[in-house]
Protein backbone atom coordinates (compact mmCIF):
# COMPACT_ATOMS: atom_id res chain seq x y z
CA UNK A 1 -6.14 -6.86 11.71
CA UNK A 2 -6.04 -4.33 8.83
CA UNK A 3 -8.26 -2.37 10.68
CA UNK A 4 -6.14 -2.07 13.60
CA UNK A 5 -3.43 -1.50 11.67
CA UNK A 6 -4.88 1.52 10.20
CA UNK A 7 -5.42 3.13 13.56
CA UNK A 8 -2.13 2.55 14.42
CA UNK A 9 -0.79 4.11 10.98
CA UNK A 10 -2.92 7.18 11.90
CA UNK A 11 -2.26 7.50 15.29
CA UNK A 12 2.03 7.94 13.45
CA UNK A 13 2.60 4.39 15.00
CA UNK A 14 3.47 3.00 11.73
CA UNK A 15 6.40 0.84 12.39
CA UNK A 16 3.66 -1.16 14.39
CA UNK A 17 1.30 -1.34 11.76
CA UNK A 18 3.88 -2.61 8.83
CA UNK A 19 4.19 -6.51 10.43
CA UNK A 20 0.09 -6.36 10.82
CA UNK A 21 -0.18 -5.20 7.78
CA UNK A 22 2.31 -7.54 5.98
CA UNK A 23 0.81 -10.74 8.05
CA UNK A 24 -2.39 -9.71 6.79
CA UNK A 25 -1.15 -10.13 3.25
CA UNK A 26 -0.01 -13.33 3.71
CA UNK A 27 -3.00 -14.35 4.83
CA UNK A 28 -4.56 -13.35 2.03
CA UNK A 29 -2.74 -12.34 -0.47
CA UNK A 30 -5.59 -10.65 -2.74
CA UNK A 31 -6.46 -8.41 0.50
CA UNK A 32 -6.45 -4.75 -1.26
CA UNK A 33 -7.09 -3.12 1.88
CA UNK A 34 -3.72 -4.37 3.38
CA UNK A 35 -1.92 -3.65 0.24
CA UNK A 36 -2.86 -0.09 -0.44
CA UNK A 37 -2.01 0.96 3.58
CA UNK A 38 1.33 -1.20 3.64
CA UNK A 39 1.82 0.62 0.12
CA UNK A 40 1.38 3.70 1.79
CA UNK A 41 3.20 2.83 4.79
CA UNK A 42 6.12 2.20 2.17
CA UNK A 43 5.61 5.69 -0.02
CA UNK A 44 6.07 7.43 3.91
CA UNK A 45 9.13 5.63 4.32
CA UNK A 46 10.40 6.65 1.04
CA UNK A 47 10.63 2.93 -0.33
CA UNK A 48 8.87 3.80 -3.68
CA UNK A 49 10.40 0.08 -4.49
CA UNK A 50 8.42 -1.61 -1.90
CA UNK A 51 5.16 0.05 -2.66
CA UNK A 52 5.67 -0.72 -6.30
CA UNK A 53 6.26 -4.23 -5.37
CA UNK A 54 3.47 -4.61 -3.20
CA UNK A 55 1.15 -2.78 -5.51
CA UNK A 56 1.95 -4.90 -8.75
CA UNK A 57 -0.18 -7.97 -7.88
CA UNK A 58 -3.16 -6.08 -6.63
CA UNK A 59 -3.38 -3.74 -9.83
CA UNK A 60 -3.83 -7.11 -11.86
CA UNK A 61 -6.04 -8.63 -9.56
CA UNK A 62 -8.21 -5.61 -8.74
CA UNK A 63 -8.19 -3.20 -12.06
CA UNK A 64 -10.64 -1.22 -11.26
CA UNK A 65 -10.24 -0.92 -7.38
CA UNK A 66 -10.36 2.80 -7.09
CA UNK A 67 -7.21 2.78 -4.09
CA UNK A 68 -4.96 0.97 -5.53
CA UNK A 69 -5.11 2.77 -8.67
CA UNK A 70 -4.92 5.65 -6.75
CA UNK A 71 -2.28 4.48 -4.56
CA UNK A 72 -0.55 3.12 -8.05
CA UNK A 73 -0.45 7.13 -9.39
CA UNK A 74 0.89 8.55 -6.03
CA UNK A 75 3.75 6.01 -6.20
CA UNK A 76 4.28 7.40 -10.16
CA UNK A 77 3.89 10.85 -8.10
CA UNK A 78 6.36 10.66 -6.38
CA UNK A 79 8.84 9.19 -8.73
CA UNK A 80 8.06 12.41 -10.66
CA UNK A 81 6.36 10.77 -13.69
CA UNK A 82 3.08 12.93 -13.71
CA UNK A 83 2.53 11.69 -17.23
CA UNK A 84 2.08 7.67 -15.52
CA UNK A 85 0.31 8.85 -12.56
């Protein structure tokens, strides 16, 4: 599913992707993967909020998972807080 999802988020077919993406989480909500493109699906749509949210669980549960950290600084990024990012 998150792999589909993907390819749909690439192919600029993102509205499709989000309710793959978001069912994927609540399958399993410790799925990285499905955070840090729904995350990114969110940043696009300029709901820094939602990625934040999203993102919050999955930097506690996976610290030193190398996209969501770096998902985690483009959301500070964007917010303009280079210092957090």
């Amino acid at each position: 599913m998150v792999y589909y999802a993907r390819v749909l988020e690439r192919a600029g077919r993102g509205a499709e992707a989000e309710p793959l993406l978001r069912e994927a989480l609540r399958q399993d909500p410790k799925d990285a993967d499905a955070a840090v493109a729904l995350a990114r699906l969110r940043i696009t749509a300029s709901d820094l909020d939602g990625a934040d949210a999203i993102l919050a669980p999955m930097l506690a549960l996976h610290a030193d998972d190398s996209d969501v950290l770096l998902m985690a600084a483009r959301v500070r990024e964007e917010r303009g807080d280079l210092q957090g990012a």
